[in-house]
C-alpha atoms as a PDB file:
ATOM      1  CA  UNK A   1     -24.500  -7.028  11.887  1.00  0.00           C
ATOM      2  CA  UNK A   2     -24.109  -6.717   7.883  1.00  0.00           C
ATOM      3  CA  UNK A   3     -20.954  -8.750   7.388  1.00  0.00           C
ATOM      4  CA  UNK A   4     -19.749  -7.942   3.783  1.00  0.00           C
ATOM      5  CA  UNK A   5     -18.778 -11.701   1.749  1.00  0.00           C
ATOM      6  CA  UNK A   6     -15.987 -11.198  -0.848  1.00  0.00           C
ATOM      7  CA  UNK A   7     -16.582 -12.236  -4.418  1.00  0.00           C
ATOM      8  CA  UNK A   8     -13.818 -13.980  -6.006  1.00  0.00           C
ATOM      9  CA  UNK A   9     -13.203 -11.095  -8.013  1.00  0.00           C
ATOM     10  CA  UNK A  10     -12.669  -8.521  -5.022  1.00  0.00           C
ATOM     11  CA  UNK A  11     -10.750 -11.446  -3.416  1.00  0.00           C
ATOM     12  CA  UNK A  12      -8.170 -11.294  -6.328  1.00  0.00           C
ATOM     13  CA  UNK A  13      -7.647  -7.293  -5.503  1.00  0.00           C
ATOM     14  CA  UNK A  14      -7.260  -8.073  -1.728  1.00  0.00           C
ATOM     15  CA  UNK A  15      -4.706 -10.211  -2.743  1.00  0.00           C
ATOM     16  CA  UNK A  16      -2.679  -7.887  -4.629  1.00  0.00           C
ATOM     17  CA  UNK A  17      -3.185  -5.091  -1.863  1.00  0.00           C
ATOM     18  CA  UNK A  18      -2.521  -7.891   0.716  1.00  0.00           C
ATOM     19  CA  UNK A  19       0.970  -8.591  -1.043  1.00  0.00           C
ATOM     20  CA  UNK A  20       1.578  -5.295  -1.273  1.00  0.00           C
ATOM     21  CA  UNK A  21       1.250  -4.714   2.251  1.00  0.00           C
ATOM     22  CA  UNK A  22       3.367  -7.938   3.169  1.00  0.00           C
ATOM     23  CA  UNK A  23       6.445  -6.046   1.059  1.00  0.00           C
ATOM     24  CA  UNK A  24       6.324  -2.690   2.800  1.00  0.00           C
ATOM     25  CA  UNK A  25       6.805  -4.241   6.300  1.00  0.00           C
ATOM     26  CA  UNK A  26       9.655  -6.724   4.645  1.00  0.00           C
ATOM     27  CA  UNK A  27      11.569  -3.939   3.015  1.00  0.00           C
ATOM     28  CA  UNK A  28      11.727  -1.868   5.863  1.00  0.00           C
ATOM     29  CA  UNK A  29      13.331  -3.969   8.084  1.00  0.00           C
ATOM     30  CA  UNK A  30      17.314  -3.186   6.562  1.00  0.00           C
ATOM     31  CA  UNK A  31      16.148   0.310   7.618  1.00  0.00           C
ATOM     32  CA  UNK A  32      15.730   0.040  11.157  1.00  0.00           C
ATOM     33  CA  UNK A  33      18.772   0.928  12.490  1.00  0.00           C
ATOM     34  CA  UNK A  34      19.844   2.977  15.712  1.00  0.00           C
ATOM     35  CA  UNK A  35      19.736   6.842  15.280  1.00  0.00           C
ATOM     36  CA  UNK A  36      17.130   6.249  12.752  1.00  0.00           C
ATOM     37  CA  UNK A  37      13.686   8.333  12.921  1.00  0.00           C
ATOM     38  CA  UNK A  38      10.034   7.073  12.713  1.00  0.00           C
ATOM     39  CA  UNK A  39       9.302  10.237  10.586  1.00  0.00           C
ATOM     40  CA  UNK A  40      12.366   8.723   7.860  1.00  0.00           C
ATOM     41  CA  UNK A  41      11.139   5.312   8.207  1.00  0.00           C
ATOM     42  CA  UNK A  42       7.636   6.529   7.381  1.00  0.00           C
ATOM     43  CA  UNK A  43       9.053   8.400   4.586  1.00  0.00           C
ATOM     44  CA  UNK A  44      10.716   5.116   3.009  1.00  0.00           C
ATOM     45  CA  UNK A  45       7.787   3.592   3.440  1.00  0.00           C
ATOM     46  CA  UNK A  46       5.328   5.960   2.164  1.00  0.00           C
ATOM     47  CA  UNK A  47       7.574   6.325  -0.936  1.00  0.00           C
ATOM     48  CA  UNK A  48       7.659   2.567  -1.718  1.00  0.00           C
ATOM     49  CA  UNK A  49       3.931   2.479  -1.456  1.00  0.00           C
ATOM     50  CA  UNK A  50       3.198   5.407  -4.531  1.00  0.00           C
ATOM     51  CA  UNK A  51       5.867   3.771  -6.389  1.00  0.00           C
ATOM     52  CA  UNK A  52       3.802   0.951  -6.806  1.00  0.00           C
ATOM     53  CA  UNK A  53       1.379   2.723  -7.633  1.00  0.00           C
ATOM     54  CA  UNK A  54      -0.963   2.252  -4.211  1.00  0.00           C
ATOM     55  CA  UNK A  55      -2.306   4.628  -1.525  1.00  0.00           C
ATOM     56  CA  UNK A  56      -0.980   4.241   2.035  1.00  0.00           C
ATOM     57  CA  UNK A  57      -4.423   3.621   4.140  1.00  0.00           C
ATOM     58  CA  UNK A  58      -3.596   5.616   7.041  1.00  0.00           C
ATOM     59  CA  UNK A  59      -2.870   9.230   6.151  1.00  0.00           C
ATOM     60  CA  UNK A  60      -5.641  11.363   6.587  1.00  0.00           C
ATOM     61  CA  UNK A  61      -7.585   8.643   7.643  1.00  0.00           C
ATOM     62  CA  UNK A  62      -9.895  10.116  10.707  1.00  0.00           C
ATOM     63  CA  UNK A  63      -7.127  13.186  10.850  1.00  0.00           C
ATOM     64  CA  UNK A  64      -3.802  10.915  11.442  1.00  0.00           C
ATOM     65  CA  UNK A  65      -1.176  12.507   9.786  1.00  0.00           C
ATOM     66  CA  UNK A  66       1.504  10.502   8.689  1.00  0.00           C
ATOM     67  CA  UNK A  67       1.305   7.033   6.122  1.00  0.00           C
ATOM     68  CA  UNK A  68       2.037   4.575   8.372  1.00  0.00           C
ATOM     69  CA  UNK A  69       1.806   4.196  12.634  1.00  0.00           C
ATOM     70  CA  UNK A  70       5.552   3.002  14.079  1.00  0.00           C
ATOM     71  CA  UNK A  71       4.957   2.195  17.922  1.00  0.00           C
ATOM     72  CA  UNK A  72       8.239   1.844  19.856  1.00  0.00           C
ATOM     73  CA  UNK A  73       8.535   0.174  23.117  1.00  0.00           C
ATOM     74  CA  UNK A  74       5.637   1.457  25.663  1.00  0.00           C
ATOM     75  CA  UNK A  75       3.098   2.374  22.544  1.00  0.00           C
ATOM     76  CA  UNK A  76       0.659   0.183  22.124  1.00  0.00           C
ATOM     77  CA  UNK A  77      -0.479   1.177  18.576  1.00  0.00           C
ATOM     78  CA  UNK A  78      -0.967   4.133  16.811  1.00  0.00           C
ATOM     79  CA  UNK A  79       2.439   5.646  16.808  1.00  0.00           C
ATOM     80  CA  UNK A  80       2.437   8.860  15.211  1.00  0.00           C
ATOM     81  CA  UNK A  81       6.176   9.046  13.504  1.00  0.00           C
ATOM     82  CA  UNK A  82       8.225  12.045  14.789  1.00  0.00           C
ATOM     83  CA  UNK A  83      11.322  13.956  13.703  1.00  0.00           C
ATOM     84  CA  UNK A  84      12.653  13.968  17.242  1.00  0.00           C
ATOM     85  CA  UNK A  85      12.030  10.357  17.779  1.00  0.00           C
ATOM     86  CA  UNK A  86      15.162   8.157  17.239  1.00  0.00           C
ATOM     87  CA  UNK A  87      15.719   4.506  17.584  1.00  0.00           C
ATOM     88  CA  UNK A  88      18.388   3.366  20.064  1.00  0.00           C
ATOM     89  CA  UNK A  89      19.719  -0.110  20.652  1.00  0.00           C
ATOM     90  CA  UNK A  90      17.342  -2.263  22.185  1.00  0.00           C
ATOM     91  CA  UNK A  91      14.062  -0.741  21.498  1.00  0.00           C
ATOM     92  CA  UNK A  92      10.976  -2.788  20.042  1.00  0.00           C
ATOM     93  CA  UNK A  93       9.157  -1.062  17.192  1.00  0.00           C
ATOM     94  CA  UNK A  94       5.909  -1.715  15.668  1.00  0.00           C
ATOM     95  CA  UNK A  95       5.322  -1.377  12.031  1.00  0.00           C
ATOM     96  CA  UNK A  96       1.719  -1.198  10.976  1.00  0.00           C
ATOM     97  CA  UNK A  97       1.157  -0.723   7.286  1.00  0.00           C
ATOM     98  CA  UNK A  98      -2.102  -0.221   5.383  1.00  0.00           C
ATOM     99  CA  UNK A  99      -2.564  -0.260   1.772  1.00  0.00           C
ATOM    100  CA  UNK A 100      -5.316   1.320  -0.864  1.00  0.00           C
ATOM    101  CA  UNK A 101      -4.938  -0.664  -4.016  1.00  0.00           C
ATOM    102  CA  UNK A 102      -7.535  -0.329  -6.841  1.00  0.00           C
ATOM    103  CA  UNK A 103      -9.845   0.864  -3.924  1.00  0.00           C
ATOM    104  CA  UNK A 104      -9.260  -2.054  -1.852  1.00  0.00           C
ATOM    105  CA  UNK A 105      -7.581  -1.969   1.820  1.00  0.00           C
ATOM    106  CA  UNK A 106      -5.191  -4.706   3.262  1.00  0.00           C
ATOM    107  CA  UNK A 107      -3.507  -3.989   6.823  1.00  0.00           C
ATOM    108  CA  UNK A 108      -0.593  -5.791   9.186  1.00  0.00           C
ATOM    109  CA  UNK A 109       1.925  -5.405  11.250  1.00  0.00           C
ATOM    110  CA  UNK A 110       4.947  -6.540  12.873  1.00  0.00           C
ATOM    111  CA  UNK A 111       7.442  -5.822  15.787  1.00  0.00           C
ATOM    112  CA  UNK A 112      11.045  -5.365  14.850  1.00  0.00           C
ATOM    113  CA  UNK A 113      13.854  -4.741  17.436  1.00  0.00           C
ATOM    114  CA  UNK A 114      16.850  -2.317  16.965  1.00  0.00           C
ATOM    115  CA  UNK A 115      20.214  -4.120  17.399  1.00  0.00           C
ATOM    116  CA  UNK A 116      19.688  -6.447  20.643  1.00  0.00           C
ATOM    117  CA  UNK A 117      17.797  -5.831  23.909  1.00  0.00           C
ATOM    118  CA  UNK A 118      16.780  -7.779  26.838  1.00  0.00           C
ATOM    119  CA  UNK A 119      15.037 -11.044  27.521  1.00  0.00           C
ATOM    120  CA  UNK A 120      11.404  -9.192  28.565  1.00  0.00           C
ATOM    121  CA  UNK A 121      11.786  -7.899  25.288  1.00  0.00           C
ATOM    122  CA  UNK A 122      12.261 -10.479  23.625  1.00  0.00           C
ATOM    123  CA  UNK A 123       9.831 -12.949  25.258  1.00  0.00           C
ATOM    124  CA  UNK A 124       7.212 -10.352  24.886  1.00  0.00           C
ATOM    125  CA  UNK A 125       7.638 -10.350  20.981  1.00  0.00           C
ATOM    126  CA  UNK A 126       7.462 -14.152  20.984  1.00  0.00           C
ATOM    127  CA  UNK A 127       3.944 -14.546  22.878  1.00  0.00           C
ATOM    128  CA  UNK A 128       2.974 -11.247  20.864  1.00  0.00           C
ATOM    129  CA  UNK A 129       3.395 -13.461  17.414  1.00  0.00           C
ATOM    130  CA  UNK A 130       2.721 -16.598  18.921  1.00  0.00           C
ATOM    131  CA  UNK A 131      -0.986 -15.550  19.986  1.00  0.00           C
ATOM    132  CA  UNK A 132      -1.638 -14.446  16.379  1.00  0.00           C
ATOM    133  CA  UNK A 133      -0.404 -18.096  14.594  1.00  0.00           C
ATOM    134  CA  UNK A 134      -2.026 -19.948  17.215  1.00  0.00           C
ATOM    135  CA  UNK A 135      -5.337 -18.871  15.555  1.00  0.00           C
ATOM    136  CA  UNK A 136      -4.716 -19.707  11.750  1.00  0.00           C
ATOM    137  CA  UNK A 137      -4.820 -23.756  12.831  1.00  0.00           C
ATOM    138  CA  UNK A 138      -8.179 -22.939  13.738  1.00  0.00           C
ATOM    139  CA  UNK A 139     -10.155 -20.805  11.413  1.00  0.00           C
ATOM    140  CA  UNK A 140     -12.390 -22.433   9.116  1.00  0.00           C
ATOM    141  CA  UNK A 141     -15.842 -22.310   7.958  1.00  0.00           C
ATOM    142  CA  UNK A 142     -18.667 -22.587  10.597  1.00  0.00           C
ATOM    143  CA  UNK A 143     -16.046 -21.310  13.696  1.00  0.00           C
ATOM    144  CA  UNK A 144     -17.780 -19.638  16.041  1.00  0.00           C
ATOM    145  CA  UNK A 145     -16.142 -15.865  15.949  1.00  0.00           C
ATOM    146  CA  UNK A 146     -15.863 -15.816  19.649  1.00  0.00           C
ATOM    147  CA  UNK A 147     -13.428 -18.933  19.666  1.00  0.00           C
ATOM    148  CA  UNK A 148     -10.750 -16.923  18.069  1.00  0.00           C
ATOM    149  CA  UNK A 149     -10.278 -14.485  21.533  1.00  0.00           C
ATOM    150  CA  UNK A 150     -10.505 -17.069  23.683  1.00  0.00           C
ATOM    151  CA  UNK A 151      -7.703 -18.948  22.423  1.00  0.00           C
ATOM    152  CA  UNK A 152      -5.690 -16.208  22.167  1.00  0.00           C
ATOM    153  CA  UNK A 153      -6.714 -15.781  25.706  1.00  0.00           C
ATOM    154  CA  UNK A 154      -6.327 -19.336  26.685  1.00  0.00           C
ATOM    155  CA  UNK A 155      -2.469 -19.202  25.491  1.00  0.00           C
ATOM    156  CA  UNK A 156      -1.852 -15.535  26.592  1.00  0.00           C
ATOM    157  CA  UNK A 157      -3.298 -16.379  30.124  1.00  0.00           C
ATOM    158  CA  UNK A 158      -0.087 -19.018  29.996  1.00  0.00           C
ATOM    159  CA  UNK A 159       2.338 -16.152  30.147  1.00  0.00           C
ATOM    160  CA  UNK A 160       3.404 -13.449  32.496  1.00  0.00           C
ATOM    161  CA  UNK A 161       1.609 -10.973  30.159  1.00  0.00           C
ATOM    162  CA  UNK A 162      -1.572  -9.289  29.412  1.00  0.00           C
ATOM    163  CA  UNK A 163      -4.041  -8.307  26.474  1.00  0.00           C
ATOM    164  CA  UNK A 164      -5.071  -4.777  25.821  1.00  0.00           C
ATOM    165  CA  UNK A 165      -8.857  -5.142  25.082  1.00  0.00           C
ATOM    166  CA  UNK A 166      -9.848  -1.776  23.997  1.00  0.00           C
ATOM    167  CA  UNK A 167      -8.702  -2.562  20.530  1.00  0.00           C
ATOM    168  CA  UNK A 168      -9.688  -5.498  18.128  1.00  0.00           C
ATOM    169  CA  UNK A 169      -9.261  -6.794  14.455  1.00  0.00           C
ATOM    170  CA  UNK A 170     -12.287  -5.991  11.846  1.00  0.00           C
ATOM    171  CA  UNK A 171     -13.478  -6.655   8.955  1.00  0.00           C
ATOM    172  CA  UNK A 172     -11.533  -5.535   5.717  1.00  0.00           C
ATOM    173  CA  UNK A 173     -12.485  -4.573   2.021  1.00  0.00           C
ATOM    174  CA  UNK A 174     -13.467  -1.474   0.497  1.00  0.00           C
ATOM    175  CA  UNK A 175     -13.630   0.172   3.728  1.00  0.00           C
ATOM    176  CA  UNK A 176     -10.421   0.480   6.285  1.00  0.00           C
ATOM    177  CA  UNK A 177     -12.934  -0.966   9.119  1.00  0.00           C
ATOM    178  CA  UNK A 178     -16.588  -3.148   8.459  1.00  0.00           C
ATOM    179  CA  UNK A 179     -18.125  -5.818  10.219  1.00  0.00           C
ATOM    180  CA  UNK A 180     -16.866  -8.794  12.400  1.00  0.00           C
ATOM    181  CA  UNK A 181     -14.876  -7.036  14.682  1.00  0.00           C
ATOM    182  CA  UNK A 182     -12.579  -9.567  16.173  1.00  0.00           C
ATOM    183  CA  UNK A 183     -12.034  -9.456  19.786  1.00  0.00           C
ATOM    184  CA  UNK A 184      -8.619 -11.133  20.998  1.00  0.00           C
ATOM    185  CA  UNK A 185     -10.089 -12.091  24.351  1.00  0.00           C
ATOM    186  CA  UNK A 186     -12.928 -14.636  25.768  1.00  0.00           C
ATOM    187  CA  UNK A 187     -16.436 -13.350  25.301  1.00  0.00           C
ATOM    188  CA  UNK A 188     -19.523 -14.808  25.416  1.00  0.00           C
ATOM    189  CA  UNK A 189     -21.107 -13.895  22.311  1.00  0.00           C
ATOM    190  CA  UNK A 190     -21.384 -16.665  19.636  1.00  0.00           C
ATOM    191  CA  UNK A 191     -24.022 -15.899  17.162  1.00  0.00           C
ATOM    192  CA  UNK A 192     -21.751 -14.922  14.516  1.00  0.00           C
ATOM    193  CA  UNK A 193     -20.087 -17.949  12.215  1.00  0.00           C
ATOM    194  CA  UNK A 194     -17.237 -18.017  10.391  1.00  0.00           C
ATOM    195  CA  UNK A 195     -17.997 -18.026   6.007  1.00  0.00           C
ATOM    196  CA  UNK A 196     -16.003 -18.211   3.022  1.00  0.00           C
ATOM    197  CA  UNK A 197     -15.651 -15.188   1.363  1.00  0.00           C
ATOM    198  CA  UNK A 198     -14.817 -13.321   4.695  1.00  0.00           C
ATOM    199  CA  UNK A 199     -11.681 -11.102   5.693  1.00  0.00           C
ATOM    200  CA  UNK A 200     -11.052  -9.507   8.098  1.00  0.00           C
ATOM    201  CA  UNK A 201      -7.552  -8.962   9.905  1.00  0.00           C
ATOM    202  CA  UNK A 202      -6.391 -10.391  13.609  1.00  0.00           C
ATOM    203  CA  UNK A 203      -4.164  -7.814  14.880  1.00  0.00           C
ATOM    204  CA  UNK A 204      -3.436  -8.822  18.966  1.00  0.00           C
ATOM    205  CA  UNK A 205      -1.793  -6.207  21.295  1.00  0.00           C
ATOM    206  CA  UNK A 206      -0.102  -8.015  24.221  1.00  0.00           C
ATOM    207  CA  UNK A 207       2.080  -6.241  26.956  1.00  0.00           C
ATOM    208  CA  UNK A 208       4.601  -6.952  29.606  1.00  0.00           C
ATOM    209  CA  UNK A 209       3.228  -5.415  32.310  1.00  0.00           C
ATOM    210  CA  UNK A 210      -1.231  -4.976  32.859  1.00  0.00           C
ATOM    211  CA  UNK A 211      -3.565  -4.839  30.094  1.00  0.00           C
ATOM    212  CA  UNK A 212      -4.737  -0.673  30.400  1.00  0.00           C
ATOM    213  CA  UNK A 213      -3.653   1.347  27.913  1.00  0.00           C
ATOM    214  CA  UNK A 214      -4.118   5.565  27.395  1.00  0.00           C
ATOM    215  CA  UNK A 215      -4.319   7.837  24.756  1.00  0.00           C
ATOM    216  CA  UNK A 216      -1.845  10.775  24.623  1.00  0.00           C
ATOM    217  CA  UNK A 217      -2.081  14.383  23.973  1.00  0.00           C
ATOM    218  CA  UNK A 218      -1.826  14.020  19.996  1.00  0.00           C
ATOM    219  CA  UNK A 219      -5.083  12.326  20.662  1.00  0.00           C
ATOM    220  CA  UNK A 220      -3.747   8.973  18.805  1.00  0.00           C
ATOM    221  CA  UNK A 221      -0.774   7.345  20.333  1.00  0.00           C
ATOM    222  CA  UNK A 222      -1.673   4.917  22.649  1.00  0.00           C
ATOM    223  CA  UNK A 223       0.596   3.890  25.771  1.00  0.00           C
ATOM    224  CA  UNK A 224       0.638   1.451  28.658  1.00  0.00           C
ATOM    225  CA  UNK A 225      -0.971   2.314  31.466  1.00  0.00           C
ATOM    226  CA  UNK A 226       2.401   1.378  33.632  1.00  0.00           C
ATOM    227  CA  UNK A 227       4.895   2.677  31.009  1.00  0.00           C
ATOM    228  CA  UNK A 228       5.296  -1.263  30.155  1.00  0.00           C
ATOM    229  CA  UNK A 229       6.386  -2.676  27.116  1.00  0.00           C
ATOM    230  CA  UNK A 230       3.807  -3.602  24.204  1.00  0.00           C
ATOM    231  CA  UNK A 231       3.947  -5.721  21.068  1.00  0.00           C
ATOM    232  CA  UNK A 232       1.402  -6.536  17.851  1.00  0.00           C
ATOM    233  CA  UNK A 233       1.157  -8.342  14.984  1.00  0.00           C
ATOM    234  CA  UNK A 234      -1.397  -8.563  12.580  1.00  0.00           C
ATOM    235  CA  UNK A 235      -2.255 -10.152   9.485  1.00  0.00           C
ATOM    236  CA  UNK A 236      -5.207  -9.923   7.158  1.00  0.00           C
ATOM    237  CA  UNK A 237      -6.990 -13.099   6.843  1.00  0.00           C
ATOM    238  CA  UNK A 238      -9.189 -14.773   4.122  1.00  0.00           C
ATOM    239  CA  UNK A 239     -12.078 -17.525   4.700  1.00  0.00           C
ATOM    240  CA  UNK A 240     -11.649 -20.595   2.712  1.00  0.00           C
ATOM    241  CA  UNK A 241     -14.070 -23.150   1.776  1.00  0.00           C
ATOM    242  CA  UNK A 242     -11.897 -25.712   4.172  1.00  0.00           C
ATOM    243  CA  UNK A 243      -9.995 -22.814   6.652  1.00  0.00           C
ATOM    244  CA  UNK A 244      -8.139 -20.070   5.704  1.00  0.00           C
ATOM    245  CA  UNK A 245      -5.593 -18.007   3.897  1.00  0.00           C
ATOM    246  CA  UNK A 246      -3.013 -15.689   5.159  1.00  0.00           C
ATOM    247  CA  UNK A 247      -3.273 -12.876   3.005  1.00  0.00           C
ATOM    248  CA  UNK A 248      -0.866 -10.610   4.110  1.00  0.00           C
ATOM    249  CA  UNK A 249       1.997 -13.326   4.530  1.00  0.00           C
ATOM    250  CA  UNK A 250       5.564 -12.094   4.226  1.00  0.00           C
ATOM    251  CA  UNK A 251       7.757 -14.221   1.595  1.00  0.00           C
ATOM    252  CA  UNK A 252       9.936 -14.959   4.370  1.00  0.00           C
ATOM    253  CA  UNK A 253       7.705 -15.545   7.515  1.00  0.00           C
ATOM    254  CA  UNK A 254       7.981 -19.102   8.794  1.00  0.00           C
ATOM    255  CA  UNK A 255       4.167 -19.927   8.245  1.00  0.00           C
ATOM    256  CA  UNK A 256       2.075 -21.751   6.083  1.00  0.00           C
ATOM    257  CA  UNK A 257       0.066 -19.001   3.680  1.00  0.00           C
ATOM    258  CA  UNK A 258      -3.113 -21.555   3.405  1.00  0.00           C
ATOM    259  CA  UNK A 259      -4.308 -23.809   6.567  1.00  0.00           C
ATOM    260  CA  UNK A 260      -6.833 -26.425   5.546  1.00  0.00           C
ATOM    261  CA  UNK A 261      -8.886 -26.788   8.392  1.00  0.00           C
ATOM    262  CA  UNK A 262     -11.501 -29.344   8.284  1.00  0.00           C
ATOM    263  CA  UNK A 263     -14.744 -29.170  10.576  1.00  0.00           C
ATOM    264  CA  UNK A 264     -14.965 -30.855  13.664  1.00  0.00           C
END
């Protein structure tokens, strides 16, 4: 597996596609309102991105056709935004943004909710987050890659919920998708080690009910298996010298940006 290292050169343009990123998904949020579309909220956001002067990642990207995927509710990922779908009270949307600045990609997500819904919802959101920041305390230099799913696993496992394992985080740069590919359950396979000078995003899809998913018609969106509800976040991550750094970090998420994670 050719796993691409970062110079600190391209690591100063992941940044500034990284923060780019970060503001799309914060921005949105005072848009997501009931009676609301996904294709208006893709519209807002496609508009922010060319204004500053980027390229949204995910039009045209393998055929999808819109800048951005918005999952609500029993979508797993890849959301196609529609004119005839409108958010009601209660619903859980995923955001997932990518960005094309000066030829380099950053990607992340985040669930919002539309007004207030119920506990399952909520709950679900929580673990969904949770199981991404559990990893950062981890990640450093000489990790096994494997480590990373299983304790996402170990804490999901914890919970009345599941984790869809058909998709997985990857590596990040010049290309939308390169090598590690991240899984966000236990595996066995531990010949790949964590460096400095890699990125590559964590992106976990939990849902309520069990962990099969299916792809619709449009040949994109994916949905639950049981018509249960799903949640992701993501974030695109950088390896430090002594752990890691949150690339994609919103200015007002509740995390640290840099973990300094000393070996074991």
């Amino acid at each position: 597996m050719n796993i691409y290292i970062k110079n600190t050169q391209e690591i100063k343009k992941m940044r500034i596609s990284a923060y780019l990123a970060s503001e799309v998904l914060r921005n949105i949020k005072q848009y997501i309102i009931p009676g609301v579309t996904t294709t208006e909220l893709n519209d807002i956001c496609y508009n922010y991105i060319i204004k500053k002067k980027a390229i949204p990642g995910c039009v045209g990207y393998h055929g999808f056709p819109n800048s951005i995927c918005i999952s609500v509710n029993e979508i797993a990922c890849h959301g196609v935004p529609s004119k005839k779908k409108k958010l009601k009270n209660g619903d859980i949307v995923n955001i997932d943004v990518t960005i094309i600045k000066d030829k380099y990609y950053a990607d992340t997500a985040k669930m919002f909710i539309v007004g207030k819904t119920h506990q399952l919802a909520y709950s679900l959101c929580k673990v969904a987050k949770q199981s991404l920041y559990m990893t950062f305390p981890i990640i450093r230099p000489g990790l096994p890659i494997n480590i990373i799913g299983k304790t996402i696993q170990n804490y999901v496992n914890t919970t009345p919920f599941s984790i869809v394992e058909e998709y997985c985080g990857h590596g990040i740069g010049t290309s939308f998708h390169e090598a590690p590919y991240i899984l966000h359950y236990h595996y066995h396979e531990d010949k790949i080690f964590l460096k400095p000078g890699m990125i590559f995003t964590i992106e976990p899809i939990i849902n309520a009910g069990k962990k099969d998913v299916f792809c619709m018609n449009d040949n994109w969106t994916i949905c639950t298996k049981d018509y249960s509800l799903s949640a992701q976040y993501e974030h695109t991550i950088l390896i430090t010298k002594n752990g890691c750094e949150i690339l994609t970090k919103r200015k007002n998420e509740k995390i640290k940006r840099t973990y300094f994670n000393q070996s074991k």
